[in-house]
C-alpha atoms as a PDB file:
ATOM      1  CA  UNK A   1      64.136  26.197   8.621  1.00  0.00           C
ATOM      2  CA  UNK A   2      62.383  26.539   4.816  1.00  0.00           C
ATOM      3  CA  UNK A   3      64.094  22.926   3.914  1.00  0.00           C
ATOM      4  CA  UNK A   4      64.965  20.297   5.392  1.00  0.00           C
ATOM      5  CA  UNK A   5      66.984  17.349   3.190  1.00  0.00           C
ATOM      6  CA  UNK A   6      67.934  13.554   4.205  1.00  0.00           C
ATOM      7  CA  UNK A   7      70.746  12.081   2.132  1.00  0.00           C
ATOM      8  CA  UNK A   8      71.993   8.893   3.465  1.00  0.00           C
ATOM      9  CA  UNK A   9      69.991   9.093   6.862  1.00  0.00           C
ATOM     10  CA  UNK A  10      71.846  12.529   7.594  1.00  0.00           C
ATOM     11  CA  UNK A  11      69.616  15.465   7.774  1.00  0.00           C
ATOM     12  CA  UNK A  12      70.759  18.888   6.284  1.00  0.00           C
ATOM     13  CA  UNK A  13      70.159  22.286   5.689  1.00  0.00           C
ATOM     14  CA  UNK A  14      69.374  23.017   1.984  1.00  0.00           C
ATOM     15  CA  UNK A  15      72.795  24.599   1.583  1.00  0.00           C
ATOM     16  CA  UNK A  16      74.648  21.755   2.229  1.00  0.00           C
ATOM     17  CA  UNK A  17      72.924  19.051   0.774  1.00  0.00           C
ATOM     18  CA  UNK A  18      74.837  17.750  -1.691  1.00  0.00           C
ATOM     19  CA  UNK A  19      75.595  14.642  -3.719  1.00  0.00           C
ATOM     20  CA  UNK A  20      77.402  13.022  -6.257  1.00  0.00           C
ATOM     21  CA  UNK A  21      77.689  14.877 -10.170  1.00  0.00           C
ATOM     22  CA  UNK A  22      78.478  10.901 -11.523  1.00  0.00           C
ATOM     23  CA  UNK A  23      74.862   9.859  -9.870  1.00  0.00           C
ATOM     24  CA  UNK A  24      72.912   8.234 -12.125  1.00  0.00           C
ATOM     25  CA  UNK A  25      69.861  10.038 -10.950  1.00  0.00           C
ATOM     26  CA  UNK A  26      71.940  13.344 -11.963  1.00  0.00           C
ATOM     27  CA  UNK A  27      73.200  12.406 -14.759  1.00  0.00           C
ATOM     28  CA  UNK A  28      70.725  10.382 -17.010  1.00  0.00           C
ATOM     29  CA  UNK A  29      67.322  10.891 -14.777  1.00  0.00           C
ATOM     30  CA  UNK A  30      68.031   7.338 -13.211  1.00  0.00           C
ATOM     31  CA  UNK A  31      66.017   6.859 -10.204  1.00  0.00           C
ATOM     32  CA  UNK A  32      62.452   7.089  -8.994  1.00  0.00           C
ATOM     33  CA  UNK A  33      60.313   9.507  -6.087  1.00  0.00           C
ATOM     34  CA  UNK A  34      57.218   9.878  -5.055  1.00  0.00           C
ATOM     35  CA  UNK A  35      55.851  12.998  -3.652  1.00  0.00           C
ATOM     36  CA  UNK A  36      52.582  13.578  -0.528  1.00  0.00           C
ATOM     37  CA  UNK A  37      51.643  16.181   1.908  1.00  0.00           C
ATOM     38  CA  UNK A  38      51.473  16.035   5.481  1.00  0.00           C
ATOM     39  CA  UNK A  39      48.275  16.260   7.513  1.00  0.00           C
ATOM     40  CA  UNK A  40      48.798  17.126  11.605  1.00  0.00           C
ATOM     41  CA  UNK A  41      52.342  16.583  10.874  1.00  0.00           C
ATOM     42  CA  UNK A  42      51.967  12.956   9.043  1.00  0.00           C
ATOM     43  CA  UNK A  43      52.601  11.822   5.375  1.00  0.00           C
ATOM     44  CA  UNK A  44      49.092  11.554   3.959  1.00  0.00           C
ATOM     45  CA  UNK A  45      49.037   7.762   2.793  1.00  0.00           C
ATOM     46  CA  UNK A  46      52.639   6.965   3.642  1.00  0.00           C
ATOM     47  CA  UNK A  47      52.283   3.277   3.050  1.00  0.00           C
ATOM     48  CA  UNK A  48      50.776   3.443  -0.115  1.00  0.00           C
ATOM     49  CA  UNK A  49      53.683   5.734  -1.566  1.00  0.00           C
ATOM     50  CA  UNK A  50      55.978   3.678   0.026  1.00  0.00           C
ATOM     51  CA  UNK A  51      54.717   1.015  -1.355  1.00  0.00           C
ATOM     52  CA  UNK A  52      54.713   2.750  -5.205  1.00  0.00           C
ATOM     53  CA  UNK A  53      57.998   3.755  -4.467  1.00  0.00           C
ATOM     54  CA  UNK A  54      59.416   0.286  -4.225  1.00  0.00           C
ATOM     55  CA  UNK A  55      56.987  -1.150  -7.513  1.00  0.00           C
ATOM     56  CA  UNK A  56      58.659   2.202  -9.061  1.00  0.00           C
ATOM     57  CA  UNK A  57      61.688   0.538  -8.238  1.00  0.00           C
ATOM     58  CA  UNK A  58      60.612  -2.903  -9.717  1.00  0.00           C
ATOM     59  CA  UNK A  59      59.974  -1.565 -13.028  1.00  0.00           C
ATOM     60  CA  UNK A  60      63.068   0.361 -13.822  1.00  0.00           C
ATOM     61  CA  UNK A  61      65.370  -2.263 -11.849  1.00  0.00           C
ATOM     62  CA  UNK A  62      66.589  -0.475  -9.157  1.00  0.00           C
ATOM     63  CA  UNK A  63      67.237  -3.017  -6.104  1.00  0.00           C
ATOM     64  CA  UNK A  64      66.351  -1.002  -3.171  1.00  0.00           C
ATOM     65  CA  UNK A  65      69.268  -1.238   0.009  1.00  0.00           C
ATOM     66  CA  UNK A  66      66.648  -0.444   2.533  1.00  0.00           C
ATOM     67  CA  UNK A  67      63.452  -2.075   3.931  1.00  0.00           C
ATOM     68  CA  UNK A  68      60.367  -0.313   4.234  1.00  0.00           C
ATOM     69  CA  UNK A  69      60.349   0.439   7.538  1.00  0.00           C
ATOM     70  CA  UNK A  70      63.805   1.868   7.144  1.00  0.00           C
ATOM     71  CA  UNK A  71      62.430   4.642   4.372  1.00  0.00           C
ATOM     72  CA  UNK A  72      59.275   4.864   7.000  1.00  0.00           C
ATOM     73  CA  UNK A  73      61.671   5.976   9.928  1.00  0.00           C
ATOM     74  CA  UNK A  74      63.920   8.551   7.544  1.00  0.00           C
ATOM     75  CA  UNK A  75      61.072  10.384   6.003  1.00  0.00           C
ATOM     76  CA  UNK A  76      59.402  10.836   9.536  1.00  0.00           C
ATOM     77  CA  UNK A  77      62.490  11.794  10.943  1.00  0.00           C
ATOM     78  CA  UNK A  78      63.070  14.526   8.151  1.00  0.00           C
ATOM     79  CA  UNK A  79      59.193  15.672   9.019  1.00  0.00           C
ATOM     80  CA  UNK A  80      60.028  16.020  12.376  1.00  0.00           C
ATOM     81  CA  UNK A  81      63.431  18.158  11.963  1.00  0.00           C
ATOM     82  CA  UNK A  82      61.246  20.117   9.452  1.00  0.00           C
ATOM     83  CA  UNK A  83      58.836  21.396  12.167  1.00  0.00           C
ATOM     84  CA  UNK A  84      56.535  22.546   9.469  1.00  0.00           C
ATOM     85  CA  UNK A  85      52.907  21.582   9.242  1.00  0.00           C
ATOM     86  CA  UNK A  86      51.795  21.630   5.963  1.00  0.00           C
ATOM     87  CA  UNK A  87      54.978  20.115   4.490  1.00  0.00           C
ATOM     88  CA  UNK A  88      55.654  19.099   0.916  1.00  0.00           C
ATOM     89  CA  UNK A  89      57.762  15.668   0.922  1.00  0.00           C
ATOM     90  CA  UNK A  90      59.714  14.536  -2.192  1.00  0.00           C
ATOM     91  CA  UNK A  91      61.095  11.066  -1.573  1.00  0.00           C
ATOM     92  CA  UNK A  92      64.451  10.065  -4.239  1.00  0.00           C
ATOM     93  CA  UNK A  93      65.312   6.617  -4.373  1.00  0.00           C
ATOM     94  CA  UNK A  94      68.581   6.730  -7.438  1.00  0.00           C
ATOM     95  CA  UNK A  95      70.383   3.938  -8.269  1.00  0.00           C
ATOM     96  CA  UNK A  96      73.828   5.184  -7.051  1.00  0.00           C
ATOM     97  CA  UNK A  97      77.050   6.430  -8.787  1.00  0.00           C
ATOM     98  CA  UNK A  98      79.154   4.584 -11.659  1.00  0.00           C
ATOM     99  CA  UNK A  99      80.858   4.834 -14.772  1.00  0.00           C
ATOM    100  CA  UNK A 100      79.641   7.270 -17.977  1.00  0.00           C
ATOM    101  CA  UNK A 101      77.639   4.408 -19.642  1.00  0.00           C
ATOM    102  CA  UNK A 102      74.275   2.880 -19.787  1.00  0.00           C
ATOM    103  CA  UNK A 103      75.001  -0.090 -18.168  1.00  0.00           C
ATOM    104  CA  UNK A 104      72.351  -0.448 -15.011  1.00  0.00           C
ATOM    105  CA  UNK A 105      74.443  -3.041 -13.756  1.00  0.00           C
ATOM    106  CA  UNK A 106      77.958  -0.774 -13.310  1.00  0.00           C
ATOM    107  CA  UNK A 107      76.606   1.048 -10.613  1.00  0.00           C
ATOM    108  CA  UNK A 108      76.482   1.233  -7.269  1.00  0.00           C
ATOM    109  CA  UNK A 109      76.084   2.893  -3.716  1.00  0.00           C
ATOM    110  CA  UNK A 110      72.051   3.811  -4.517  1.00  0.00           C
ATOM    111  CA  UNK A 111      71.180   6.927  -2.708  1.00  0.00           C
ATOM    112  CA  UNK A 112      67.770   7.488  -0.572  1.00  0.00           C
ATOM    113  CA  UNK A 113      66.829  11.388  -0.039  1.00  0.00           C
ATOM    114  CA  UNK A 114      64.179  12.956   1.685  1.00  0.00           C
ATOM    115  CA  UNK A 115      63.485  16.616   0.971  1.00  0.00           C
ATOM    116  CA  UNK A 116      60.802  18.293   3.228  1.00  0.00           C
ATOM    117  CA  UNK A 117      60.292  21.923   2.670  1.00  0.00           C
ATOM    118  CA  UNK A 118      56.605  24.021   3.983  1.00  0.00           C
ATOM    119  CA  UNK A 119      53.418  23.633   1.691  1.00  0.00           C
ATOM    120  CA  UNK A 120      52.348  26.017  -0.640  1.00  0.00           C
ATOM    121  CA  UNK A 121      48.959  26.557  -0.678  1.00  0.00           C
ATOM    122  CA  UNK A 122      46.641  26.525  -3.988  1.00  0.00           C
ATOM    123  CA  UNK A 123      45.337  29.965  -4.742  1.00  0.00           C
ATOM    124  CA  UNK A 124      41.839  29.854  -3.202  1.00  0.00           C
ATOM    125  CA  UNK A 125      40.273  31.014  -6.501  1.00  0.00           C
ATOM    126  CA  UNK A 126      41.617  27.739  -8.411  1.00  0.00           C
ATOM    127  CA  UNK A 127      39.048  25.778  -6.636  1.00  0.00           C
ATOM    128  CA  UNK A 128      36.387  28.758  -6.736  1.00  0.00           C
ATOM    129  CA  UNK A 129      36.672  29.338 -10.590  1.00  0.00           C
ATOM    130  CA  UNK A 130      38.285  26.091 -11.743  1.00  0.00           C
ATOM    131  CA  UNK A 131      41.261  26.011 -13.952  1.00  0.00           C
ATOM    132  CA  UNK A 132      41.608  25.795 -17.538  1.00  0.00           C
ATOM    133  CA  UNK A 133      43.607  22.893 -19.064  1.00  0.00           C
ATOM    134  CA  UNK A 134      45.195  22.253 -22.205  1.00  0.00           C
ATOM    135  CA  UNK A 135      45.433  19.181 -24.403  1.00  0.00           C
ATOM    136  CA  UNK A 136      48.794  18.085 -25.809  1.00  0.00           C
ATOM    137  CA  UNK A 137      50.282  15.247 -27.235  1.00  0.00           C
ATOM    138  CA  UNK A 138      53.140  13.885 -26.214  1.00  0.00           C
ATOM    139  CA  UNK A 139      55.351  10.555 -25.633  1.00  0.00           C
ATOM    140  CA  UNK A 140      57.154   9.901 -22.433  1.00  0.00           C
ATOM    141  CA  UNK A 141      60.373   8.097 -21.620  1.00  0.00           C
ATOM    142  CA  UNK A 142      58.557   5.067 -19.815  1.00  0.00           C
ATOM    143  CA  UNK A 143      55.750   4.907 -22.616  1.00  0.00           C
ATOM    144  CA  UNK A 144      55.448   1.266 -23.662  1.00  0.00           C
ATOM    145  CA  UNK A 145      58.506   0.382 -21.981  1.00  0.00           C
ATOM    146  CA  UNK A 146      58.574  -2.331 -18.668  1.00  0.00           C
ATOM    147  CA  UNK A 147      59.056   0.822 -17.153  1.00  0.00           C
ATOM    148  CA  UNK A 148      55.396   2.267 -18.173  1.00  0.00           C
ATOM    149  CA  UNK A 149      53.607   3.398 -14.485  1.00  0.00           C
ATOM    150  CA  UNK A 150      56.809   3.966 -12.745  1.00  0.00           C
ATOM    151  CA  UNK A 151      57.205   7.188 -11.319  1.00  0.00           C
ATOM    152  CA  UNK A 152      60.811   7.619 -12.874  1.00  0.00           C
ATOM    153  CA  UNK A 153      62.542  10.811 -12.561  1.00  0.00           C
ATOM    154  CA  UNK A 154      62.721  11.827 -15.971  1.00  0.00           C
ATOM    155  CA  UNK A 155      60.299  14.697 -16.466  1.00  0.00           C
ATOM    156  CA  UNK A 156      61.140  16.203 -19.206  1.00  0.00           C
ATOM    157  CA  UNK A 157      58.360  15.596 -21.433  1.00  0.00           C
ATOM    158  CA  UNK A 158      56.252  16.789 -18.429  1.00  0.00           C
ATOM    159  CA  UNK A 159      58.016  19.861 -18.291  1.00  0.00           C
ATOM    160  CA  UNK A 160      57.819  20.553 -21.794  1.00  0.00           C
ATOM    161  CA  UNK A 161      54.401  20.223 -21.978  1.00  0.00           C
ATOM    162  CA  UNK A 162      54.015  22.198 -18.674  1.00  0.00           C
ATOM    163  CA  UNK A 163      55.690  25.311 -20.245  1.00  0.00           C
ATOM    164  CA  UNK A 164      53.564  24.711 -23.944  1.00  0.00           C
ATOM    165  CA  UNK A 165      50.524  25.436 -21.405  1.00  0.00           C
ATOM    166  CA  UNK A 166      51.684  28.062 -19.288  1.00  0.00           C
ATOM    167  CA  UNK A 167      52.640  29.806 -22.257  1.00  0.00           C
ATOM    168  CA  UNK A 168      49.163  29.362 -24.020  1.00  0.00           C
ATOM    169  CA  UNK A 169      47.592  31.114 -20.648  1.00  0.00           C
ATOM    170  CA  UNK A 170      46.416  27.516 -19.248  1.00  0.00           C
ATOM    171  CA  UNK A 171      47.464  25.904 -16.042  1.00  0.00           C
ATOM    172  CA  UNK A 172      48.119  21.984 -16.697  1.00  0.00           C
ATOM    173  CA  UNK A 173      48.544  19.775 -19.417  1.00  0.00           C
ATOM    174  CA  UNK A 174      46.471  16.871 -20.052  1.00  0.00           C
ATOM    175  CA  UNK A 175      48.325  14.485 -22.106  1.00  0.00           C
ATOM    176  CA  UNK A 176      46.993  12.422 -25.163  1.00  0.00           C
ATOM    177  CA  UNK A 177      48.840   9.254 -25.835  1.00  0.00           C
ATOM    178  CA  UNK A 178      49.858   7.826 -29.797  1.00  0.00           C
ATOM    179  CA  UNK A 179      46.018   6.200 -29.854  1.00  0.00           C
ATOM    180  CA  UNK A 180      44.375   9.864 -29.440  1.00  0.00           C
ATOM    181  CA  UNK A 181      43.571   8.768 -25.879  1.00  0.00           C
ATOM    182  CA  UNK A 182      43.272  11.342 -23.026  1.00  0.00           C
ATOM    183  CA  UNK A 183      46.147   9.527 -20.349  1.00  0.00           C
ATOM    184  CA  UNK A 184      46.976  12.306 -17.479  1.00  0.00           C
ATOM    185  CA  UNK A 185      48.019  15.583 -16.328  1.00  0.00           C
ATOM    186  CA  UNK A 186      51.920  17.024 -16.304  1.00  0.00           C
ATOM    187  CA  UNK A 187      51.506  16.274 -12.292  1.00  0.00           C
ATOM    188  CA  UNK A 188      47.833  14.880 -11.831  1.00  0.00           C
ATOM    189  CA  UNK A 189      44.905  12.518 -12.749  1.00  0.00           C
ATOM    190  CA  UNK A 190      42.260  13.083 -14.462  1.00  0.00           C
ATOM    191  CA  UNK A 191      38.538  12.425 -13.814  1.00  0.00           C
ATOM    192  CA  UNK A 192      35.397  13.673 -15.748  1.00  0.00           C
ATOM    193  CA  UNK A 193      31.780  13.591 -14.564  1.00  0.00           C
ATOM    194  CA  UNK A 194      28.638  12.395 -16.836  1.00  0.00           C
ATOM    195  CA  UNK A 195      25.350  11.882 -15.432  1.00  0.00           C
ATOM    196  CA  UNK A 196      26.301  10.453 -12.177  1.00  0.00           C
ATOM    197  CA  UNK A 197      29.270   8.844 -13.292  1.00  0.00           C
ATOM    198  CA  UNK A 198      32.437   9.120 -12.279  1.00  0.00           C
ATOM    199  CA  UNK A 199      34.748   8.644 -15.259  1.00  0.00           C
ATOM    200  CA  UNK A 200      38.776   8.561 -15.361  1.00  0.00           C
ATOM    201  CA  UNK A 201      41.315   6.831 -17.944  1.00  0.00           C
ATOM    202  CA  UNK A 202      42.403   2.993 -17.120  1.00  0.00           C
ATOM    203  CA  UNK A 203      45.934   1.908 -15.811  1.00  0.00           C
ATOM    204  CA  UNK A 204      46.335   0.201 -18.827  1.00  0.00           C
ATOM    205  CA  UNK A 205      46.840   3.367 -21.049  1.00  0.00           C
ATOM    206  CA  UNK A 206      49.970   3.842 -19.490  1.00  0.00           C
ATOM    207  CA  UNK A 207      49.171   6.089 -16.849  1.00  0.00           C
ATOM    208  CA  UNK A 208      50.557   6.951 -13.556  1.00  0.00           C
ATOM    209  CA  UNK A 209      48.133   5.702 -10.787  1.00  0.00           C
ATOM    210  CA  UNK A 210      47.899   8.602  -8.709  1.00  0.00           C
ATOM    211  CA  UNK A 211      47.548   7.234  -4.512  1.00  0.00           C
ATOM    212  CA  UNK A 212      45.110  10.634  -4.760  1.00  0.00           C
ATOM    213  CA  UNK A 213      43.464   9.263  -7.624  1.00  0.00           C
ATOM    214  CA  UNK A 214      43.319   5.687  -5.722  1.00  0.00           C
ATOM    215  CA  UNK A 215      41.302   7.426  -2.729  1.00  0.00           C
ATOM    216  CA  UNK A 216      39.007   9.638  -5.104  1.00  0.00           C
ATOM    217  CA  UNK A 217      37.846   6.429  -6.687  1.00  0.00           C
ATOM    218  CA  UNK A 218      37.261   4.587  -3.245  1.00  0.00           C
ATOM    219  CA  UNK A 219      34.972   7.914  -1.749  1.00  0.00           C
ATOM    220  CA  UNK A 220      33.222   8.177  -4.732  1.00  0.00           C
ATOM    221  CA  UNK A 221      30.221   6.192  -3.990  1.00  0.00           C
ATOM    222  CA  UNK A 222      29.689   7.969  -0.679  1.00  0.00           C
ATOM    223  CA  UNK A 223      28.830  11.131  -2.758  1.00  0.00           C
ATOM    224  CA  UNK A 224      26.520   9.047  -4.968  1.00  0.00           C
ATOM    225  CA  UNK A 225      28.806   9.199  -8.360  1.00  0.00           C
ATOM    226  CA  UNK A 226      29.754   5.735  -9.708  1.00  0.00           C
ATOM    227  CA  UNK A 227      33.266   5.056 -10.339  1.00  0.00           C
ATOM    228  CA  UNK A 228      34.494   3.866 -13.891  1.00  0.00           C
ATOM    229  CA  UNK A 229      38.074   3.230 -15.482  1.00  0.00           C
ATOM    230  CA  UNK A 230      37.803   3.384 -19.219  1.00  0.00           C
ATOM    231  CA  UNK A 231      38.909   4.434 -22.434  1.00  0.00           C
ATOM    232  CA  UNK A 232      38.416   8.393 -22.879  1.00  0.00           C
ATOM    233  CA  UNK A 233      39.199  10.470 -25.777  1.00  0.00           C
ATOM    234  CA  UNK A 234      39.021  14.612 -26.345  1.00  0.00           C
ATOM    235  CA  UNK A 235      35.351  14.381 -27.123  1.00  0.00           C
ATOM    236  CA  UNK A 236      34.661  13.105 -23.728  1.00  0.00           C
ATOM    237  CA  UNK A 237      36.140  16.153 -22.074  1.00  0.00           C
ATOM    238  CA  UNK A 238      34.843  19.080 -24.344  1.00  0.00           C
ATOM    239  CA  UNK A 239      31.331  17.192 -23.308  1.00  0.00           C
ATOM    240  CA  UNK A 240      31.777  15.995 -19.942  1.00  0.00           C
ATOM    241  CA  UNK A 241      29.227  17.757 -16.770  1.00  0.00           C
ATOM    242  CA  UNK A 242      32.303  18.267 -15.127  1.00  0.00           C
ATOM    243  CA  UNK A 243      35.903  17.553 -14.460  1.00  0.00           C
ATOM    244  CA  UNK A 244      38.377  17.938 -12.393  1.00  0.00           C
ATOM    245  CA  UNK A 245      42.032  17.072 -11.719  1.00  0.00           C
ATOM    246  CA  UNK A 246      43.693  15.035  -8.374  1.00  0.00           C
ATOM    247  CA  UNK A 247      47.428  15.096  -7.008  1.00  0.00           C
ATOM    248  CA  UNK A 248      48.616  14.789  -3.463  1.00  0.00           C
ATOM    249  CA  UNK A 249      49.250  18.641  -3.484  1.00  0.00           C
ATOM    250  CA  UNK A 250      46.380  20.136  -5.432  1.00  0.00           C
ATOM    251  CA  UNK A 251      43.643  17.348  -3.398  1.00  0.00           C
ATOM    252  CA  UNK A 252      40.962  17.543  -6.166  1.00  0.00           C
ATOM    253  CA  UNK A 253      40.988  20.397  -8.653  1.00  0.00           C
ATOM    254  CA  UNK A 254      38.326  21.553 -10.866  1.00  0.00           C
ATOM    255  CA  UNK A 255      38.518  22.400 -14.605  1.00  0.00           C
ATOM    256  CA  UNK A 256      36.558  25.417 -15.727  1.00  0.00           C
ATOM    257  CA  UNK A 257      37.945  25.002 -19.587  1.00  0.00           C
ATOM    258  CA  UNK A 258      39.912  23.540 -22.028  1.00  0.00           C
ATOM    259  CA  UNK A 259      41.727  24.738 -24.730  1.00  0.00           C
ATOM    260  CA  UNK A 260      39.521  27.852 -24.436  1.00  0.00           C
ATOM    261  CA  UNK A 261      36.346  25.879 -24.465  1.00  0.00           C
ATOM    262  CA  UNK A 262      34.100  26.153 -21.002  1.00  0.00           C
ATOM    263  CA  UNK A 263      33.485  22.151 -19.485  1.00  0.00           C
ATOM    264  CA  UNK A 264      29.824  22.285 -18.576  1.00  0.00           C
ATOM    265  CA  UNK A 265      28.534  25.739 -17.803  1.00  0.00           C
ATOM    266  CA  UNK A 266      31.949  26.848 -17.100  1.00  0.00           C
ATOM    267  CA  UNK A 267      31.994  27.043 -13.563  1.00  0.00           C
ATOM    268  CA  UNK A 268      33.281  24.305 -11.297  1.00  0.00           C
ATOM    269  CA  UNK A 269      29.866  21.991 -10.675  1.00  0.00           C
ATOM    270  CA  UNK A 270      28.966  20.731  -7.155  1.00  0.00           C
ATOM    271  CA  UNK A 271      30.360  17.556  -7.850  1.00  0.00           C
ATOM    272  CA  UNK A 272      34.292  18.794  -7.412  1.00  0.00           C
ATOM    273  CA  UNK A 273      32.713  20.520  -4.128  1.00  0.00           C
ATOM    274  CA  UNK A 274      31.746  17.043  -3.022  1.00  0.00           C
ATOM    275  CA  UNK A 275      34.227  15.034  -4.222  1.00  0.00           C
ATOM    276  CA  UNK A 276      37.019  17.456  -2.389  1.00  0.00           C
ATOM    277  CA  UNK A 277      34.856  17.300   0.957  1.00  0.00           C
ATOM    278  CA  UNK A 278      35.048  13.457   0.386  1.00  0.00           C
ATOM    279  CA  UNK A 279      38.975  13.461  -0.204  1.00  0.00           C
ATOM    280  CA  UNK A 280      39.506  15.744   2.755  1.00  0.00           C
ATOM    281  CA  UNK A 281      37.512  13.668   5.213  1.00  0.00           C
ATOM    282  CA  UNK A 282      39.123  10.090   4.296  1.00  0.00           C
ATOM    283  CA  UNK A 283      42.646  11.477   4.901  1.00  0.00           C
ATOM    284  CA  UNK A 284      42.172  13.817   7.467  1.00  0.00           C
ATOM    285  CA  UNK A 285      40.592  10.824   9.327  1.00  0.00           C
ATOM    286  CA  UNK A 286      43.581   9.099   8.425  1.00  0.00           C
ATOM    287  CA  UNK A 287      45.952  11.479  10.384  1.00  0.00           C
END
């Protein structure tokens, strides 16, 4: 079965999952999800996306129906019916159906839905060679908003900016906020590497705080790199050692260039190496 679905605590073939067209998360991007990978069958760092899932929730105002062992118990269940080791989970919290307006408050019936469907693997030669990023500017939905750090639905700008790079022959974005400061990736974190430290830009810029990037900071030391959140600009990247990008599906990327430019000598450095060794071991100890 290539996907498995969970609407409501009902599990479903892909063909007939279905839900609501006056959903709020349908119709203006109104809801929130977090996405992780499975390990020997379990969600790599379940509780901490669950627990980003409901501070997701916080920040846009969605009141959440469900406890968190009651998420816990549908998204395992959907793992299980998947029977597919490496999965891809996308968890969808929405806040429910209503009226065509803005008002939060007119809606109800919030929907939880689990998709599971089997892992696509990296191309090998993405960590071999590194990838090339690109650099574009952009402002988000959730930028200086109460909302700034949720992971909110509305990707658009991500998307955008995905397709800008894809078309320029690169293979992720890195965006650059109104100050000129490096933020994120379309779908990742950031991290560059000078002398022996360990370098990636600071919640406060308005970033998304990756769970992946959360573990790459805590292994760190064990690889002898230092671990810093600060302020990082352009300059910092054309001149890091090295640098890489982390998500829950990519683990932790390389970059070979940027906008045409090589980082370092223009081959992933041994410090990715590590750092992915590192990653791997903390969560496949986990599972």
């Amino acid at each position: 079965m290539p996907i498995v679905v969970n609407i409501g605590g009902k599990i479903l073939a892909a063909a007939d999952a279905k839900i609501s067209v006056f959903d709020r998360g349908f119709l203006y991007g109104d809801s929130v999800f977090e996405v992780m990978r499975t390990y020997a069958g379990k969600g790599c760092r379940e509780e901490e996306h669950l627990i980003r899932l409901e501070e997701s929730a916080r920040r846009v105002l969605i009141d959440i129906p469900f406890t968190r062992e009651q998420v816990r118990r549908e998204v395992r269940r959907t793992i299980s019916a998947s029977g597919e080791d490496p999965c891809y989970v996308r968890i969808i919290l929405t806040r429910g159906s209503g009226p065509l307006n803005y008002d939060p408050t007119s809606a109800h019936d919030p929907q939880l839905v689990v998709m599971v469907t089997p892992l696509k693997s990296q191309p090998p030669e993405h960590y071999r060679e590194g990838v090339e990023v690109c650099l574009i500017r952009a402002t988000r939905p959730t930028d200086n908003s109460q909302a700034t750090g949720a992971k909110a639905s509305n990707y658009l700008v991500n998307l955008l900016a995905t397709h800008e790079v894809r078309q320029r022959g690169g293979y992720e974005a890195i965006l650059i906020g109104g100050d000129g400061q490096l933020l994120e990736g379309a779908s990742s974190n950031l991290f560059l590497v000078r002398g022996r430290q360990l370098l990636t830009p600071r919640a406060e810029a308005g970033i998304l705080v990756g769970i992946t990037r959360q573990t790459v900071l805590e292994v760190a030391p064990s690889v002898g790199l230092n671990p810093l959140e600060t302020a990082l600009f352009p300059q910092d990247l054309y001149e890091a050692d090295e640098a890489f990008i982390t998500s829950s599906l990519r683990e932790v990327m390389p970059i070979s260039r940027v906008d045409g430019q090589p980082i370092g000598s223009g081959e992933p450095g041994p410090w990715a190496a590590l750092m992915r060794e590192a990653y791997l071991r903390s969560v496949r100890g986990e599972s």
